[in-house]
N, C-alpha and C. Protein backbone atom coordinates (compact mmCIF):
# COMPACT_ATOMS: atom_id res chain seq x y z
N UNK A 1 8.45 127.03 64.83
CA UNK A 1 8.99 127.55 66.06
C UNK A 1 9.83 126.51 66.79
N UNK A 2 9.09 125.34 66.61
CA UNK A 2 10.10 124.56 67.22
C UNK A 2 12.14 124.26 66.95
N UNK A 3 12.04 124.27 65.56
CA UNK A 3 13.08 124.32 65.44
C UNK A 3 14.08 125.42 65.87
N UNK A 4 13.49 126.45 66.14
CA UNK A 4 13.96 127.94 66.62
C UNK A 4 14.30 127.70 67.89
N UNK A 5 14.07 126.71 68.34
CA UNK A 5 14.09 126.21 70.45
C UNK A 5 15.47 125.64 70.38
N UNK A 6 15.57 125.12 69.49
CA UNK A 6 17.20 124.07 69.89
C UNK A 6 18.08 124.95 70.24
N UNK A 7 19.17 125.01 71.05
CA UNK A 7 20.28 125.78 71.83
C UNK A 7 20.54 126.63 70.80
N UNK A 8 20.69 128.07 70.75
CA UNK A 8 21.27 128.89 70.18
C UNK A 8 21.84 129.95 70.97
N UNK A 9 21.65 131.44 70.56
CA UNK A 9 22.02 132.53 71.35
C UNK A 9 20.83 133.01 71.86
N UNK A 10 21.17 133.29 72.59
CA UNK A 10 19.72 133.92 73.90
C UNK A 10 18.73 134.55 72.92
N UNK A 11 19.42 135.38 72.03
CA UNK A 11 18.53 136.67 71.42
C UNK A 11 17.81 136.52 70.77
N UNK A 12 17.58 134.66 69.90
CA UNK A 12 16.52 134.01 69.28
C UNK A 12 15.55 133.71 70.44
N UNK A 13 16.20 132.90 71.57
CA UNK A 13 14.94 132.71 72.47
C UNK A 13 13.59 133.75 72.47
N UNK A 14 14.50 135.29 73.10
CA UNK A 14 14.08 136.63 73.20
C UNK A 14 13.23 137.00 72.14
N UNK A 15 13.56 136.41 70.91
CA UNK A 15 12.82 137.12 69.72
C UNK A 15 11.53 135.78 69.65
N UNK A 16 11.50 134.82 70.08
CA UNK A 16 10.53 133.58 70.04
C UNK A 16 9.30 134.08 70.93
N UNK A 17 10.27 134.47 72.71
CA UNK A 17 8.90 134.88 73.16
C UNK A 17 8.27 136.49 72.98
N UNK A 18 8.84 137.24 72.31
CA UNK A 18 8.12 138.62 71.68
C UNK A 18 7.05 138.18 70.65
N UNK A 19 7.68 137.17 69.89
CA UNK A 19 7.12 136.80 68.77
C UNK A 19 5.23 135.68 69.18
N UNK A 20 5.78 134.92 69.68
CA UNK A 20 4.78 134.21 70.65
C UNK A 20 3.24 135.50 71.56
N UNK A 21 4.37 136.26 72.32
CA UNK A 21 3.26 137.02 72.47
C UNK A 21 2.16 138.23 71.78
N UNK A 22 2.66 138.45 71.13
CA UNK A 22 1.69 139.39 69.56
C UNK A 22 0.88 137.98 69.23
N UNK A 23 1.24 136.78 68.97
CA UNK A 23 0.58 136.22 68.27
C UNK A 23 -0.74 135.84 69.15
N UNK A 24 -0.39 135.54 70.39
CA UNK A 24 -1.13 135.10 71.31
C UNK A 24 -2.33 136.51 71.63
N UNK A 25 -1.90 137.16 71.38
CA UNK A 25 -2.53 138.87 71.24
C UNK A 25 -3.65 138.49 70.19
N UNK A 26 -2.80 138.36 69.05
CA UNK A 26 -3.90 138.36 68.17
C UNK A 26 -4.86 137.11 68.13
N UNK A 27 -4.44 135.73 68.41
CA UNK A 27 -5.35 134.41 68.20
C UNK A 27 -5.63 133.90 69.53
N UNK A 28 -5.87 134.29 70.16
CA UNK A 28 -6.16 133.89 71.82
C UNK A 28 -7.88 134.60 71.64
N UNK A 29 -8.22 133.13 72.45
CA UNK A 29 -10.30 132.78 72.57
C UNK A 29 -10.09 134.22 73.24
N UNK A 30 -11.46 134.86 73.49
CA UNK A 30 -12.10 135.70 74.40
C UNK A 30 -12.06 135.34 75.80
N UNK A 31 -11.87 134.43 75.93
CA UNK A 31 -11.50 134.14 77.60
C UNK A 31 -10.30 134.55 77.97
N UNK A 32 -9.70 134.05 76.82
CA UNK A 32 -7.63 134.56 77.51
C UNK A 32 -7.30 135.84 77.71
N UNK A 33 -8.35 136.84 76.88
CA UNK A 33 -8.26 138.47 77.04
C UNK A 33 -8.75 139.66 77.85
N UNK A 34 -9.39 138.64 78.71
CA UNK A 34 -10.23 139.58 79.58
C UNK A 34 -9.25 140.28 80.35
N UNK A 35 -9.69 141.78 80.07
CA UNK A 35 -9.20 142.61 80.64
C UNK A 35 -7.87 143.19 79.73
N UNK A 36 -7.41 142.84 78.74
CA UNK A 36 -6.86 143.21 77.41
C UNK A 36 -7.25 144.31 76.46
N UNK A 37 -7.41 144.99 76.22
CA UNK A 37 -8.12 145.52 75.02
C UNK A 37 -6.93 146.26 74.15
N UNK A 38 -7.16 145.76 72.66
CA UNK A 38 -6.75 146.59 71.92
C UNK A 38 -7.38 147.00 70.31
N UNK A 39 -8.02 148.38 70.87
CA UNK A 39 -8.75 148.84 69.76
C UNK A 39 -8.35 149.26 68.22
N UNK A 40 -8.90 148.83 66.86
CA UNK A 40 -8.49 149.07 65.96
C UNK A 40 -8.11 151.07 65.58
N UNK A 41 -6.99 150.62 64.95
CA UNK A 41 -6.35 152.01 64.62
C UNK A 41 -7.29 152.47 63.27
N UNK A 42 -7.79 153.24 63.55
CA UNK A 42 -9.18 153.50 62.03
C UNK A 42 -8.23 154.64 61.39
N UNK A 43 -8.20 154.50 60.05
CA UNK A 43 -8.22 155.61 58.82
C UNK A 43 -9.06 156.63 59.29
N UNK A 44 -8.49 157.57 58.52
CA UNK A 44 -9.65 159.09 58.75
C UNK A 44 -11.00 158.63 57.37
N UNK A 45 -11.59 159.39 57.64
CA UNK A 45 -12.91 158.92 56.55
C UNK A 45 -12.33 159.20 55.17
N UNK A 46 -11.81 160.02 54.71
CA UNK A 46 -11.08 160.21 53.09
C UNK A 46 -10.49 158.87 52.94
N UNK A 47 -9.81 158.34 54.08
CA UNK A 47 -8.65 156.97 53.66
C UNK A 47 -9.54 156.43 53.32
N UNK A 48 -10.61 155.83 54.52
CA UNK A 48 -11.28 154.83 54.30
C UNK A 48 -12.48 154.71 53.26
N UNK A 49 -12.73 156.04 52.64
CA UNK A 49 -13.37 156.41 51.10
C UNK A 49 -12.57 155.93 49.85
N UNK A 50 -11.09 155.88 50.53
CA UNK A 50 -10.21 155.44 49.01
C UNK A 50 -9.94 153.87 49.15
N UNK A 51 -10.75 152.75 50.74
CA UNK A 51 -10.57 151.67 50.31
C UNK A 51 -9.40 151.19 51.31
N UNK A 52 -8.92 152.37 52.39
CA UNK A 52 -7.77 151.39 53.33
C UNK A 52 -9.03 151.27 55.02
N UNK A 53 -8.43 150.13 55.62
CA UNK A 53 -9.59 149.63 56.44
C UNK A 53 -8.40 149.99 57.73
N UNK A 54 -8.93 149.42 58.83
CA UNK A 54 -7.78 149.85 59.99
C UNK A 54 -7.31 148.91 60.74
N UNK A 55 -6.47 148.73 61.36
CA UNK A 55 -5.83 147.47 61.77
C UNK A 55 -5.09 147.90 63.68
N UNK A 56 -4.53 146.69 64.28
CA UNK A 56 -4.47 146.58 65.58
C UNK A 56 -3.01 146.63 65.60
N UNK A 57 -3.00 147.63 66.35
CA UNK A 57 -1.16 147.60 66.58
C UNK A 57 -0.79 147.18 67.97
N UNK A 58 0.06 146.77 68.03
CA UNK A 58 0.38 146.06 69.49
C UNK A 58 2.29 146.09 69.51
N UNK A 59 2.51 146.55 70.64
CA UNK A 59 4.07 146.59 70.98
C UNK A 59 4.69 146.17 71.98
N UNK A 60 5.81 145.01 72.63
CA UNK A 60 6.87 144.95 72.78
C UNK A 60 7.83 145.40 72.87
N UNK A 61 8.11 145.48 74.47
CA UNK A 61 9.29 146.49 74.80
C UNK A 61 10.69 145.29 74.56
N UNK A 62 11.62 145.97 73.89
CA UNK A 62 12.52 145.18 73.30
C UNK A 62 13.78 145.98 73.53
N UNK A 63 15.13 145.29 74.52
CA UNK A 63 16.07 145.94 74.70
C UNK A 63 17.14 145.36 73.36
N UNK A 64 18.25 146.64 73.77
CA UNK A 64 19.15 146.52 72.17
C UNK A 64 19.84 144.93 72.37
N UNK A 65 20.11 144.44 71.59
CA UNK A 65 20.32 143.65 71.17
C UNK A 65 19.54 142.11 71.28
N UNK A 66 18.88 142.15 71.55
CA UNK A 66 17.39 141.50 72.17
C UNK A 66 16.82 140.61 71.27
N UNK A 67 17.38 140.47 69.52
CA UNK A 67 16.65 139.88 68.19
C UNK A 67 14.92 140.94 67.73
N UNK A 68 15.06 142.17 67.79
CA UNK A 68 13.82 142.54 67.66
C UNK A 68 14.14 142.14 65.81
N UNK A 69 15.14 142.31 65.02
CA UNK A 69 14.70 142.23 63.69
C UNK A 69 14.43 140.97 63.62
N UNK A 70 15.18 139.91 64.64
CA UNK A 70 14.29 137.95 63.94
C UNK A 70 12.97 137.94 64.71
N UNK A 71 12.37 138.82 65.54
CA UNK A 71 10.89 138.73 66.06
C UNK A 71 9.80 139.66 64.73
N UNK A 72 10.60 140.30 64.31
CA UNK A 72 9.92 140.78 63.31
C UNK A 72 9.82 140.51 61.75
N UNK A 73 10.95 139.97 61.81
CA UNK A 73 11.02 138.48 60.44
C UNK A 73 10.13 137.18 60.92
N UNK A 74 9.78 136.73 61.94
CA UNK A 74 8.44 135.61 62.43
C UNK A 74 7.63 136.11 62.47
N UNK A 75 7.18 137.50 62.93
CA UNK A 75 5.96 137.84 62.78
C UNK A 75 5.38 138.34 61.30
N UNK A 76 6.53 138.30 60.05
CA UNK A 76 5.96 139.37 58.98
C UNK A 76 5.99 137.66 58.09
N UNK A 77 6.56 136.79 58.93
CA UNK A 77 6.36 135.80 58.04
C UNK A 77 5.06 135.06 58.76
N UNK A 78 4.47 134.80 59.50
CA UNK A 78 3.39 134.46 60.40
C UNK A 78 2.55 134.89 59.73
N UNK A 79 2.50 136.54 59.32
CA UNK A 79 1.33 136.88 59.22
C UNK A 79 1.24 136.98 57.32
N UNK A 80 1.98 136.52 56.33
CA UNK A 80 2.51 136.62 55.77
C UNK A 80 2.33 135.07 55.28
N UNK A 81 2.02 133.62 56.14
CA UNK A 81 1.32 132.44 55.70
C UNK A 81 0.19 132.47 56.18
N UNK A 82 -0.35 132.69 57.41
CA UNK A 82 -2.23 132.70 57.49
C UNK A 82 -2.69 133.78 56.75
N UNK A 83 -2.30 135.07 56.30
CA UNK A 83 -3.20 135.55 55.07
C UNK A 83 -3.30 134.62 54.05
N UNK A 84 -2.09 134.03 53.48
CA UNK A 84 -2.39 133.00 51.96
C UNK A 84 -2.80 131.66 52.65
N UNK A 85 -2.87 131.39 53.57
CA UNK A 85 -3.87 130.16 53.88
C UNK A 85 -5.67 130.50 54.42
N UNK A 86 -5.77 131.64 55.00
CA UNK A 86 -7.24 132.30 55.01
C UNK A 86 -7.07 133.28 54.17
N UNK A 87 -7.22 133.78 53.02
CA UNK A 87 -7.55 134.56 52.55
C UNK A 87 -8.71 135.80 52.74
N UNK A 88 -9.46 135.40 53.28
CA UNK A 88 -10.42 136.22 53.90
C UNK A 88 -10.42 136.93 55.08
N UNK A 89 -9.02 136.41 55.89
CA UNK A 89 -8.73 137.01 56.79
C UNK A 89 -8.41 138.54 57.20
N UNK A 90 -8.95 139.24 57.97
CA UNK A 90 -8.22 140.98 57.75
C UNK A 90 -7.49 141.61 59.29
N UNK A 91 -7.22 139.91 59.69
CA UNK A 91 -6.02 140.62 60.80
C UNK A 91 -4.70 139.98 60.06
N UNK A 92 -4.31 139.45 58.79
CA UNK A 92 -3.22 139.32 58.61
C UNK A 92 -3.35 140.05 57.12
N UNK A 93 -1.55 140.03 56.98
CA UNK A 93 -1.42 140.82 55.30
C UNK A 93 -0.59 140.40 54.40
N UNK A 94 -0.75 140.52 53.22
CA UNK A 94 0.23 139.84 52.03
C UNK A 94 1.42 140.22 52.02
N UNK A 95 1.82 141.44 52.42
CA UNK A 95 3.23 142.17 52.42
C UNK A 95 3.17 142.36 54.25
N UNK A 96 4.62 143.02 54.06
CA UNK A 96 5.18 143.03 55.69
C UNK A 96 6.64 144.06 55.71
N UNK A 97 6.80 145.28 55.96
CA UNK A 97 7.13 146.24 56.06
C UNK A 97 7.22 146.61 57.20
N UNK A 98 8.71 146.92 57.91
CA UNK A 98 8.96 146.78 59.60
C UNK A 98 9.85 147.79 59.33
N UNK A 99 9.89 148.95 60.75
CA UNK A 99 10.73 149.43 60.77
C UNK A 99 11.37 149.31 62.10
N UNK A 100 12.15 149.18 62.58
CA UNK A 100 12.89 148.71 63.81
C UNK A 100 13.90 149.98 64.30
């Protein structure tokens, strides 16, 4: 991230702090969230019979031209190195599929 700070066009800044805040969503202690909640999106019982589990969606209001596709290229790559560095992890994933 740091290197992403040096002077550019606004719309990286923009996409740094979208990007920053999901993350902070997801890895922020129990103290930083009070009063936060965001509940997992569950499969219907057939899904979750065939093996898919449910996950936390969280959104960012993002005006046009704003960098939402480089906030969503940091976040699919974010989540995309702490899965292959925790592996056991099941708030991140091996693939990353965005639609914008």
């Amino acid at each position: 991230m740091e290197a992403a700070r040096r002077p550019r066009k606004a719309a990286v800044f923009r996409a740094i702090e979208r990007a920053e805040i999901i993350i902070f969503l997801t890895e922020a202690r129990a103290e930083f969230m009070q009063g936060i909640s965001a509940p997992r999106d569950e499969p219907s019982d057939h899904r979750k019979a065939e093996g898919y589990s449910g996950f936390r969606r969280f959104a960012c209001k993002i005006a046009t031209r704003c960098g939402k596709t480089t906030a969503m290229g940091m976040l699919a790559a974010w989540s995309i190195l702490n899965k292959s560095t925790v592996t056991a992890a099941k708030d991140f994933f091996r693939e990353a599929t965005a639609w914008i």
